[in-house]
Protein backbone atom coordinates (compact mmCIF):
# COMPACT_ATOMS: atom_id res chain seq x y z
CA UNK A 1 -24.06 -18.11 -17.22
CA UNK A 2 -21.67 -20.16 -15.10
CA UNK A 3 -19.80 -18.68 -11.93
CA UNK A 4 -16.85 -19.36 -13.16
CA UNK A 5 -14.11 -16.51 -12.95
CA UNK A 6 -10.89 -16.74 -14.53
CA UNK A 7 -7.81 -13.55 -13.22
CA UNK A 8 -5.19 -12.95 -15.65
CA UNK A 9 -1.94 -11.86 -13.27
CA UNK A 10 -3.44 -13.06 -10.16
CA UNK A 11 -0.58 -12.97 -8.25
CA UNK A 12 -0.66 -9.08 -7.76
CA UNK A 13 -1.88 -7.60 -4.56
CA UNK A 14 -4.65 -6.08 -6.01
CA UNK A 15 -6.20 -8.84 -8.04
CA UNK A 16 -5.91 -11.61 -5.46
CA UNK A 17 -7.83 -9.88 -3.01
CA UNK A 18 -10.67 -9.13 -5.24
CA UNK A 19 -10.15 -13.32 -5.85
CA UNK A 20 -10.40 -14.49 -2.58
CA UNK A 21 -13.46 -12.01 -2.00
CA UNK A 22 -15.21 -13.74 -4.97
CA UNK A 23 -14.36 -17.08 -3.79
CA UNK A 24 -15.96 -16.67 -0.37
CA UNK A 25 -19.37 -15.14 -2.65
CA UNK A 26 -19.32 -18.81 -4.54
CA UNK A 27 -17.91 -18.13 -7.15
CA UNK A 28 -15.33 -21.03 -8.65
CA UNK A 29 -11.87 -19.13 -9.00
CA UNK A 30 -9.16 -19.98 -11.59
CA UNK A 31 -5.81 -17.73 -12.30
CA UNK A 32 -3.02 -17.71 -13.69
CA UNK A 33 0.67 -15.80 -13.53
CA UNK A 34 3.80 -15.47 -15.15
CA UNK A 35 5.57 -16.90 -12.54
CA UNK A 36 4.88 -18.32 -9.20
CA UNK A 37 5.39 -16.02 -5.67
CA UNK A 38 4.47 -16.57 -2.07
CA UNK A 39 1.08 -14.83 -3.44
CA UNK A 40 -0.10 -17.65 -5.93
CA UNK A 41 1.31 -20.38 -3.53
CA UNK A 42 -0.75 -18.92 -0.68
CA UNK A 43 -4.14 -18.78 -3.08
CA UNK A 44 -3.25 -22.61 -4.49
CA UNK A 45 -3.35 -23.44 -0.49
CA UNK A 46 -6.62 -21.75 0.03
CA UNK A 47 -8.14 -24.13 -2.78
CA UNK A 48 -7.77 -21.40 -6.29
CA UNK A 49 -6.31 -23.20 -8.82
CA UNK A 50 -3.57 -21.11 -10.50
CA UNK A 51 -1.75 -22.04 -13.76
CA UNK A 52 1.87 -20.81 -14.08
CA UNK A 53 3.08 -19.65 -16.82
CA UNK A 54 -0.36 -18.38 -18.58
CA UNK A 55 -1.18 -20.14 -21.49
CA UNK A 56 -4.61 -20.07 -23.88
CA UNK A 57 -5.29 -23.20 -22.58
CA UNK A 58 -6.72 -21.42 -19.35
CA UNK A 59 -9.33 -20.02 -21.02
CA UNK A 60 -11.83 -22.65 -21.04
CA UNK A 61 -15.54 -22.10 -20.00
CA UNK A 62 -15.00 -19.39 -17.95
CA UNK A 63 -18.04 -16.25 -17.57
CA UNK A 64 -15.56 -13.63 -16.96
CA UNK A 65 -12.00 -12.71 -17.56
CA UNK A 66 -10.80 -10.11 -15.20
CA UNK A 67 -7.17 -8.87 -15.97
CA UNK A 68 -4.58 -6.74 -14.40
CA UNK A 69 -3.48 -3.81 -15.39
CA UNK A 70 0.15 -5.48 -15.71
CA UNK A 71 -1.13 -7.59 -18.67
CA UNK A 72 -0.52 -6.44 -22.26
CA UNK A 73 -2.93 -7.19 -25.30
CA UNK A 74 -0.96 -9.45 -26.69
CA UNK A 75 -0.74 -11.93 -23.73
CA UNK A 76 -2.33 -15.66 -24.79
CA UNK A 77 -5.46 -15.59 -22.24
CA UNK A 78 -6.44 -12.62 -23.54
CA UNK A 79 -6.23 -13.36 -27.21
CA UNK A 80 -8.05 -16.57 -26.66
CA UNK A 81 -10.79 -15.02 -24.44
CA UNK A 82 -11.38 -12.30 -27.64
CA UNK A 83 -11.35 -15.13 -30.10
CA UNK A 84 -14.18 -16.87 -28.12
CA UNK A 85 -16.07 -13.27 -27.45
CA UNK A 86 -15.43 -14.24 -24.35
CA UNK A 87 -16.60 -11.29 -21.39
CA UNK A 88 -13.59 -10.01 -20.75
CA UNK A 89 -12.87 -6.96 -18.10
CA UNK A 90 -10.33 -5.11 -16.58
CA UNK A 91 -9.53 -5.02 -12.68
CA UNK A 92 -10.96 -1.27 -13.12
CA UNK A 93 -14.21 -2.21 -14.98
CA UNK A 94 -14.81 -5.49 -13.00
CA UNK A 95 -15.09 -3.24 -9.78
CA UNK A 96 -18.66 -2.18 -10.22
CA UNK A 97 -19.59 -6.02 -10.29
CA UNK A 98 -17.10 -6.53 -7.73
CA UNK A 99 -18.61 -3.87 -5.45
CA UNK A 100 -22.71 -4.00 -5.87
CA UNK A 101 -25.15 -3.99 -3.19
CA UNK A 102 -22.01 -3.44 -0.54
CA UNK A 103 -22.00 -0.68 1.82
CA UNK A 104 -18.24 0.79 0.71
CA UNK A 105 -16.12 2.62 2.81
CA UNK A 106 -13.84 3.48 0.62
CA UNK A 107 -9.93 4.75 1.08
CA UNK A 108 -8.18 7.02 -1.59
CA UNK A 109 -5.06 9.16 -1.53
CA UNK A 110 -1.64 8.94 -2.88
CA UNK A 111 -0.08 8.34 0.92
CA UNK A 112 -1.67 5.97 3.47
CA UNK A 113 -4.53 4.71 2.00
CA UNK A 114 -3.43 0.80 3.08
CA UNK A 115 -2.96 2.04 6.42
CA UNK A 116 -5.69 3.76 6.60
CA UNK A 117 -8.13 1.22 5.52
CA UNK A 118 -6.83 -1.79 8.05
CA UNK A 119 -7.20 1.00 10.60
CA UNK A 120 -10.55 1.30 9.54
CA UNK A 121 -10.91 -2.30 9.17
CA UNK A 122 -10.35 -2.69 13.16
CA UNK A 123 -13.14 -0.51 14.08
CA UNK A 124 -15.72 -1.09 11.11
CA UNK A 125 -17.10 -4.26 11.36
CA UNK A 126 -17.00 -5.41 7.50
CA UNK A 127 -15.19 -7.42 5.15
CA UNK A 128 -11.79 -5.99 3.83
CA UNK A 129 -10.45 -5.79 0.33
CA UNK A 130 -6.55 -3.28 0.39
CA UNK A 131 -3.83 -3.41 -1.70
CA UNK A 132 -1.75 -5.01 1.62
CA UNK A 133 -1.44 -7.81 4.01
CA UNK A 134 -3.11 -6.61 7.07
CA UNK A 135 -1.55 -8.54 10.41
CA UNK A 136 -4.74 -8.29 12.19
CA UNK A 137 -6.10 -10.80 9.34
CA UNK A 138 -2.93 -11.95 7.44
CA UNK A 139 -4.50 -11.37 4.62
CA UNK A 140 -5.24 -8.67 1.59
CA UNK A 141 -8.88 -9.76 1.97
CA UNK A 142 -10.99 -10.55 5.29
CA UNK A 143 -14.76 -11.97 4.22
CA UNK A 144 -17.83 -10.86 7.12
CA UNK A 145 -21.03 -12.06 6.41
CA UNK A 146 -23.18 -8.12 5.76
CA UNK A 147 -23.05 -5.36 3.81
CA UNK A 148 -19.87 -2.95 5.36
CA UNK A 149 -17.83 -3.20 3.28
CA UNK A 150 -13.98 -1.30 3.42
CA UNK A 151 -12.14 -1.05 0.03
CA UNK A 152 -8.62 0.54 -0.89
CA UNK A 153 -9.61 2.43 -3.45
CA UNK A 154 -6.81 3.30 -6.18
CA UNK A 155 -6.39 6.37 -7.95
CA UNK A 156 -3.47 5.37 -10.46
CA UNK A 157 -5.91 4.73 -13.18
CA UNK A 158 -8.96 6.73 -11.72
CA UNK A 159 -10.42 2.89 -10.64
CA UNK A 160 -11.93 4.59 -7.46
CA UNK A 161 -14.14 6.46 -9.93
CA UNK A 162 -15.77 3.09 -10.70
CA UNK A 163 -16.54 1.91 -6.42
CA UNK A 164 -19.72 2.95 -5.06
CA UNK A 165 -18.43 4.56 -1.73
CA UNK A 166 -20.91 5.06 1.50
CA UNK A 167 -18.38 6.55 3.08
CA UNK A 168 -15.10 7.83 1.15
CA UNK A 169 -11.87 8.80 3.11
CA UNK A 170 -9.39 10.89 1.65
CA UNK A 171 -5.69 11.04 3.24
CA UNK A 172 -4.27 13.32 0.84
CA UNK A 173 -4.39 14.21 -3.12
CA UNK A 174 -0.66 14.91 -3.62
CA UNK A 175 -0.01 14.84 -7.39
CA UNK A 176 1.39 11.02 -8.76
CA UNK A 177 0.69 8.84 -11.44
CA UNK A 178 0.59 11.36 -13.26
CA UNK A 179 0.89 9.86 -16.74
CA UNK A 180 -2.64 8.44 -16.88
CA UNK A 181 -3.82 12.06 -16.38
CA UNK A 182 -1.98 13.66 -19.32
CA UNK A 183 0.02 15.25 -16.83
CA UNK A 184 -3.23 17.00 -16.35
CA UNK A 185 -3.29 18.37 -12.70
CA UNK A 186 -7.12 19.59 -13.60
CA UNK A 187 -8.28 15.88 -14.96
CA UNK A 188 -6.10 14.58 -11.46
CA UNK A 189 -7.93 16.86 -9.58
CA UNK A 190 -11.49 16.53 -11.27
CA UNK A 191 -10.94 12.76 -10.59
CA UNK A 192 -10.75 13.14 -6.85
CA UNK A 193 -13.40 15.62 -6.91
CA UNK A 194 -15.92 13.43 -8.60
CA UNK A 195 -14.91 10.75 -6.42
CA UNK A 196 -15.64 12.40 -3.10
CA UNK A 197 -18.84 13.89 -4.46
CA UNK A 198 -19.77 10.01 -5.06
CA UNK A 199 -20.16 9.47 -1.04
CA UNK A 200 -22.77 9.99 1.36
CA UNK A 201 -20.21 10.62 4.29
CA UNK A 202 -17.52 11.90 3.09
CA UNK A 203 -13.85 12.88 5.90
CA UNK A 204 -11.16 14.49 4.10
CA UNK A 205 -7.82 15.52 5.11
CA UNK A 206 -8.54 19.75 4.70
CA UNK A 207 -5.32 20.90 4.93
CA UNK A 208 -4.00 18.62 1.66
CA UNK A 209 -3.51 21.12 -0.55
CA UNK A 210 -6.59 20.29 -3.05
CA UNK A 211 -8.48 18.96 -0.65
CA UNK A 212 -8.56 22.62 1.28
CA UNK A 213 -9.93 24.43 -2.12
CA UNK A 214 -13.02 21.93 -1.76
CA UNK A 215 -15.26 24.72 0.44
CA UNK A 216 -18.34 23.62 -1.29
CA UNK A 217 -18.84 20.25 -0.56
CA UNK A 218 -20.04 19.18 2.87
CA UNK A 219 -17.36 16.89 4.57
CA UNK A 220 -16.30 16.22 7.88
CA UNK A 221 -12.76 17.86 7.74
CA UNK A 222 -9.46 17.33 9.74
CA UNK A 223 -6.92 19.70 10.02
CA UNK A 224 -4.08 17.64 11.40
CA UNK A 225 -1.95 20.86 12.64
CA UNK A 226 -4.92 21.85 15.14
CA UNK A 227 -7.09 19.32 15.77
CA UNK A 228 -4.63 16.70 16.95
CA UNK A 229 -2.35 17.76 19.64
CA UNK A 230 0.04 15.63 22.14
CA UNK A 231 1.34 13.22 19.49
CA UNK A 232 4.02 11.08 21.23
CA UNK A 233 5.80 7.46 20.61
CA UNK A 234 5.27 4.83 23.04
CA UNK A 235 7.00 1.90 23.34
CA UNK A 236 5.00 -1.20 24.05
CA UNK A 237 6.84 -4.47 24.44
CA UNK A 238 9.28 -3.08 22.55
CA UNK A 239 6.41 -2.33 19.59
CA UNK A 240 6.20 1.34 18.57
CA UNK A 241 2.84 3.12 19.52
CA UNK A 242 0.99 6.67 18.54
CA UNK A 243 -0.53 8.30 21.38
CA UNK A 244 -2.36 11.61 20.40
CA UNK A 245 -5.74 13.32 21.39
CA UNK A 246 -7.96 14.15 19.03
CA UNK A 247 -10.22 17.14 19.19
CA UNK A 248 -12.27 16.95 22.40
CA UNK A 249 -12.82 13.27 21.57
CA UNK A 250 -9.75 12.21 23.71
CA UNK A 251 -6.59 10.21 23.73
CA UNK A 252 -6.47 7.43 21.30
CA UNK A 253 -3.21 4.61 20.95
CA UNK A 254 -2.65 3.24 17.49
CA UNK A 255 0.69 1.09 15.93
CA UNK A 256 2.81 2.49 14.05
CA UNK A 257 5.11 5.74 14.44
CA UNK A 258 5.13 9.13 13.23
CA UNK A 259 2.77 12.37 12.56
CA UNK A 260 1.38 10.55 9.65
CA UNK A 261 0.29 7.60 11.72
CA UNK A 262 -1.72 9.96 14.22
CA UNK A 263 -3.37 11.65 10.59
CA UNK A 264 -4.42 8.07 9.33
CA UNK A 265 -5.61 7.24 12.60
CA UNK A 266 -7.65 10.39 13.06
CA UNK A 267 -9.11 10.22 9.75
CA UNK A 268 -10.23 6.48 10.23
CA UNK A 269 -11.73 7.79 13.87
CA UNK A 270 -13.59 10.79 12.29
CA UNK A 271 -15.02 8.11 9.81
CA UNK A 272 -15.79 5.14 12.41
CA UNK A 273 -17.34 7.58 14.98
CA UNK A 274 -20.12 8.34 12.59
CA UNK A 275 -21.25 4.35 12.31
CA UNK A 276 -20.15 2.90 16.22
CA UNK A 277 -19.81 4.61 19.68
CA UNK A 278 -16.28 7.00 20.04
CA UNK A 279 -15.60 4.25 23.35
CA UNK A 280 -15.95 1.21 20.86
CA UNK A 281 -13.44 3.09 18.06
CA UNK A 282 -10.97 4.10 20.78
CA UNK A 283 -10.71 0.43 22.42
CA UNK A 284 -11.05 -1.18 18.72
CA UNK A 285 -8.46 1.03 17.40
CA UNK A 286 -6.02 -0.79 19.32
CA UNK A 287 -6.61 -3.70 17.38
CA UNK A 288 -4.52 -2.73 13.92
CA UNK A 289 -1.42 -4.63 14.12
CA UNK A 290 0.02 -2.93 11.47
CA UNK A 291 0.32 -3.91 7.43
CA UNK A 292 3.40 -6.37 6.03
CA UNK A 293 5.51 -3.81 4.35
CA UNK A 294 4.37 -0.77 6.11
CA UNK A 295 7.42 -0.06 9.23
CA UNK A 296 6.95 -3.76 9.10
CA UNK A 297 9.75 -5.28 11.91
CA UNK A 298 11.41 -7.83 10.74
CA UNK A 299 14.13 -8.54 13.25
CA UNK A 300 14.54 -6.97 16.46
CA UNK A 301 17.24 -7.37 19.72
CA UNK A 302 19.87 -5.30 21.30
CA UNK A 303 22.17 -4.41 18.66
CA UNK A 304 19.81 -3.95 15.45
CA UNK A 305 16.63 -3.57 14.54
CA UNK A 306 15.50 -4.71 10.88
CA UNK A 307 12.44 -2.76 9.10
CA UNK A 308 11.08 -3.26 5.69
CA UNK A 309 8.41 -0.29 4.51
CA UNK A 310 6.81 0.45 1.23
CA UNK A 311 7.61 3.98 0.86
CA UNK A 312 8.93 4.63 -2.74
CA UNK A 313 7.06 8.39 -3.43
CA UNK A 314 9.35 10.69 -1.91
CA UNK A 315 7.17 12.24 0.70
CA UNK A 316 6.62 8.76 2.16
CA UNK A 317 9.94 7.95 2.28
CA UNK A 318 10.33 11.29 4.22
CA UNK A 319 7.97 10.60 6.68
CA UNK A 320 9.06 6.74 6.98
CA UNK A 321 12.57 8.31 7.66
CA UNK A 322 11.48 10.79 10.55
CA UNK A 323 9.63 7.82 12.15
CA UNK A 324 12.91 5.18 11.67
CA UNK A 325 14.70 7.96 13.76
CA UNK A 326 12.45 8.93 16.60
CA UNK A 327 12.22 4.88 16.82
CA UNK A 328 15.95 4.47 16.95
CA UNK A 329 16.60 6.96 19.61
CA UNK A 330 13.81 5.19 21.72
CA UNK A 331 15.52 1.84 21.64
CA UNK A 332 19.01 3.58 21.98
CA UNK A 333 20.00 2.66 18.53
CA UNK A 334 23.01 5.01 16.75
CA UNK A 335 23.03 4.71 13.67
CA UNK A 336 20.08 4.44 10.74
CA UNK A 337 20.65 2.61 7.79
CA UNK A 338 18.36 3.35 4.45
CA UNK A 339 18.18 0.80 1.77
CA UNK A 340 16.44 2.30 -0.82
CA UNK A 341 15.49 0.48 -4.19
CA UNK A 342 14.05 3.18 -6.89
CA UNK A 343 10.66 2.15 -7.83
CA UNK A 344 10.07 2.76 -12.02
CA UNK A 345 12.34 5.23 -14.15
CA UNK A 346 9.39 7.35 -14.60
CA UNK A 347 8.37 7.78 -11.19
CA UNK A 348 12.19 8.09 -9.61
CA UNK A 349 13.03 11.21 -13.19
CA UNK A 350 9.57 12.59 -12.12
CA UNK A 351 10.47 13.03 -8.52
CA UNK A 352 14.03 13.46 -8.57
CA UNK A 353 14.91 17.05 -6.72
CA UNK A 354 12.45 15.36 -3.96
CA UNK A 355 14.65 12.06 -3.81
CA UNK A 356 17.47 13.99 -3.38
CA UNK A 357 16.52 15.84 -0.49
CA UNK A 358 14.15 13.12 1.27
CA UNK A 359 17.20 10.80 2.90
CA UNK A 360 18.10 13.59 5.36
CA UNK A 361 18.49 12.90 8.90
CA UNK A 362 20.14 8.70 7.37
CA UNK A 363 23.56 8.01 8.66
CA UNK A 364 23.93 5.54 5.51
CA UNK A 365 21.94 5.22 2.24
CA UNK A 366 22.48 2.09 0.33
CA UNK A 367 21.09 2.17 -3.16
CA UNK A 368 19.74 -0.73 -5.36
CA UNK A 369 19.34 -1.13 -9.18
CA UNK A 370 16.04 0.57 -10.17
CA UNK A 371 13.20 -2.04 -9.90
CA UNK A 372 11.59 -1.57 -13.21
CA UNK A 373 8.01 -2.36 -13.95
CA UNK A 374 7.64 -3.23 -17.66
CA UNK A 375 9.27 0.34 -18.92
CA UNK A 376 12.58 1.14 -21.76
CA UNK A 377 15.89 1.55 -19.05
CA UNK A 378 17.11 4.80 -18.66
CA UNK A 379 20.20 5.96 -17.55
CA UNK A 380 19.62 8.03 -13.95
CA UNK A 381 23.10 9.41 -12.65
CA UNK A 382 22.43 7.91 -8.86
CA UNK A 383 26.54 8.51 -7.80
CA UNK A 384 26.11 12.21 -9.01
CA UNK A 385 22.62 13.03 -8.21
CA UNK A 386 23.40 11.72 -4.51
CA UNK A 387 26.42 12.16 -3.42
CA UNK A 388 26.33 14.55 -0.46
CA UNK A 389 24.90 10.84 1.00
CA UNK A 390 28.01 9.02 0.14
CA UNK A 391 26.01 6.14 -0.95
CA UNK A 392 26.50 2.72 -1.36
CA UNK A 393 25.76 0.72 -4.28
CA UNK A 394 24.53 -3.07 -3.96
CA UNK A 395 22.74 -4.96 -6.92
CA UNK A 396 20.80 -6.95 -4.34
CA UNK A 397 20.57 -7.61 0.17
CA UNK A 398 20.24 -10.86 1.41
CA UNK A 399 19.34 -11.90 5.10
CA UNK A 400 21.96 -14.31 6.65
CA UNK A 401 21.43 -15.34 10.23
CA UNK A 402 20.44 -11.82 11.92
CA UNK A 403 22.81 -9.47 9.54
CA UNK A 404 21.69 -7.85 6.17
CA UNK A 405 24.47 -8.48 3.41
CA UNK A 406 25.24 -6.41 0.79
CA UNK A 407 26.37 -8.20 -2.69
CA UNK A 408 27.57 -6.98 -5.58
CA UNK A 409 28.72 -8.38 -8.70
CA UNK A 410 27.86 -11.44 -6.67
CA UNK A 411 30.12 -10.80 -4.18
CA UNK A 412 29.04 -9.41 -0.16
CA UNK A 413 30.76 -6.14 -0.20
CA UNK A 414 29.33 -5.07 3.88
CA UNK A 415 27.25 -7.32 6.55
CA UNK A 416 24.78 -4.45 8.24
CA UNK A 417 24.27 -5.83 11.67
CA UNK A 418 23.94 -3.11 13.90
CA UNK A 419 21.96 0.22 14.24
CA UNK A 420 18.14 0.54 12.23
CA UNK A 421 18.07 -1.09 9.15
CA UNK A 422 15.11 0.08 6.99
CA UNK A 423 14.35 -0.95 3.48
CA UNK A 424 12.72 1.37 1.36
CA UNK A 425 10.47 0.54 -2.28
CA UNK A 426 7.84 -0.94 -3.30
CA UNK A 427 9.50 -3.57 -5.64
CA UNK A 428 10.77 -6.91 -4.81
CA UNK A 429 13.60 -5.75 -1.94
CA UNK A 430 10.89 -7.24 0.60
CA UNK A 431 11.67 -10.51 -0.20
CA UNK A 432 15.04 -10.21 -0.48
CA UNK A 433 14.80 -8.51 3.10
CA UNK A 434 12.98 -11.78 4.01
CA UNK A 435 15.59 -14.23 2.46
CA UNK A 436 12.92 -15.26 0.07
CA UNK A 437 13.94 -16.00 -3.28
């Protein structure tokens, strides 16, 4: 057998990290995309040749196909691997390959899971593999020599079923993706369950609503409401900053703002403290620079402050929107300006009441087409459902020269320029944030 590998749709998040890990294993990496993105251009630069658009003709002597989820049956790669029997796995059943003989700490929940695990990544020493681009490395993937290993490990299609986790971290198990479970909330549930039984160590958030019921299964638990006290924002060159104490362990400082920030944090401290000294995790801790897309600053002086953050499940947008706020009001900022795309029909139907009532607190929402992921359009009533926000409609933002325009029809209809900006989804409004086509 060769060590060849060949990723179909290797310009997702998820499948490029697991092909730079390879790469640094030995292994000779090939992929290939629909279209090209500051993703494949970045893994063409770091030697992995990728072929845009896919085509049959990739498939050559390859051992293994691995394939995103994103890519359908009939896509050419993947007929021509079949016709030549070809090994051919998913990014969910490659994992156990991916994954052997590494000491996992693994990261699950349906809220701060990235976060988490490049918090964890600055105070276990390790190689990384998240579903993010961690500042500390600039990267989705950070290769150490050993066995430490951290992982993002992703629920959405039960995937973290198939890691092999030393240690397993749970932030929360708040219902979502539902439609892979049936809209089963027992097979959701079971999944997490069997997942957490998986680990050795295991640190769960206990007051989660599931994760409270789990009485018989040892875990080192945190119960955010009493065991971290003294949560305040800091501002450090004008940066935002958690400070919190945590148990009788101390004060710890961590980037990022908000409640949720000091939960993550604690979580990744309850973890680390079992491996390396609590004095070591404290000063390490200090190391996460935050993930691209996660409060991620953009631009930043007097008048305005630009922010671009992944939340698109209503509860993180909630919390994202509380932490845009107390941020604002620490740099003296009025006014705070949402710009949320919808992420999916299904998930933005699913969770409508919540998107409704998850903007309060905004002094402007400003509302983009729905960025839709490969489902039939549907028609969502956005002027109707949300109109006690007065909301804007734009079909896309562009950055020009320090102000965030608003087009539509092709036309700008408003220049934001002062005040928080914050852009909200997980679709491609960070790159129009950017000015990247």
């Amino acid at each position: 057998m060769s060590n060849k590998i060949h990723f179909i749709g290797i310009g997702g998040i998820g499948l490029s990290a697991l092909a730079r890990f390879l790469k640094k294993n030995g292994y000779e990496i090939t992929g290939s995309d629909m279209k090209s993105s500051p993703i494949t251009s970045t893994l063409q630069k770091e030697g992995i040749k990728v072929s845009i658009p896919q085509s049959a003709e990739n498939i050559t002597d390859q051992s293994i196909i691995i394939y995103s989820a994103a890519v359908k049956e009939d896509n050419p790669e993947i007929v021509e691997a079949k016709k030549r029997d070809m090994l051919l796995l998913s990014r969910k059943e490659a994992l156990p390959f991916i994954l052997k003989n590494k000491r996992v700490f693994a990261v699950a929940g349906a809220h701060g899971k990235s976060t988490t695990s490049a918090m964890l990544a600055s105070v276990i020493d390790g190689s990384v593999i998240i579903g993010a681009e961690s500042k500390q490395f600039n990267s989705n993937m950070h290769y150490k020599q050993g066995e430490n290993l951290i992982f993002e490990a992703d629920e959405s299609d039960a995937s973290f079923l198939n890691t092999n986790p030393y240690v397993a971290i749970v932030t929360n198990a708040e219902p979502e993706h539902m439609e892979y479970y049936d809209y089963d909330l027992e097979k959701f549930y079971d999944a997490y369950r069997t997942f957490i039984t998986k680990a050795k160590i295991r640190v769960i958030n206990a007051e989660d609503e599931f994760l409270s019921t789990l009485e018989d299964i040892e875990a080192i638990r945190l119960y955010p409401t009493k065991d971290i006290k003294d949560i305040k924002t800091i501002i450090i060159d004008n940066e935002p900053f958690t400070s919190f104490v945590l148990k009788d362990l101390g004060t710890f400082e961590v980037f990022g703002v908000g409640e949720h920030i000091a939960v993550n944090a604690s979580l990744t401290v309850l973890a680390a403290i079992t491996q390396n000294s609590l004095e070591d995790v404290r000063k390490n801790l200090k190391a996460y620079k935050g993930i691209k897309k996660r409060f991620d600053i953009l631009e930043i002086d007097s008048n305005h402050v630009v922010i671009d953050d992944y939340a698109h499940h209503p509860t993180e947008i909630k919390a994202t929107i509380k932490s845009a706020r107390k941020y604002a009001k620490l740099l003296g900022l009025k006014e705070v300006v949402a710009i949320w795309q919808p992420h999916k029909y299904s998930r933005t139907i699913d969770n409508l009441e919540k998107f409704k009532e998850c903007f309060e607190g905004i002094d402007k929402l400003v509302i983009l087409p729905v960025y839709n992921v490969g489902e039939k359009e549907k028609f969502i009533d956005f002027k109707n459902h949300f109109k006690r926000y007065h909301p804007l409609f734009a079909d896309k933002v562009c950055n020009l020269q320090g102000s965030i325009s608003l087009l539509k029809d092709q036309k700008r209809i408003e220049d934001l320029n002062n005040g928080l900006i914050i852009g909200l989804g997980a679709g491609d409004i960070t790159y129009q944030l950017r000015g990247i086509n």
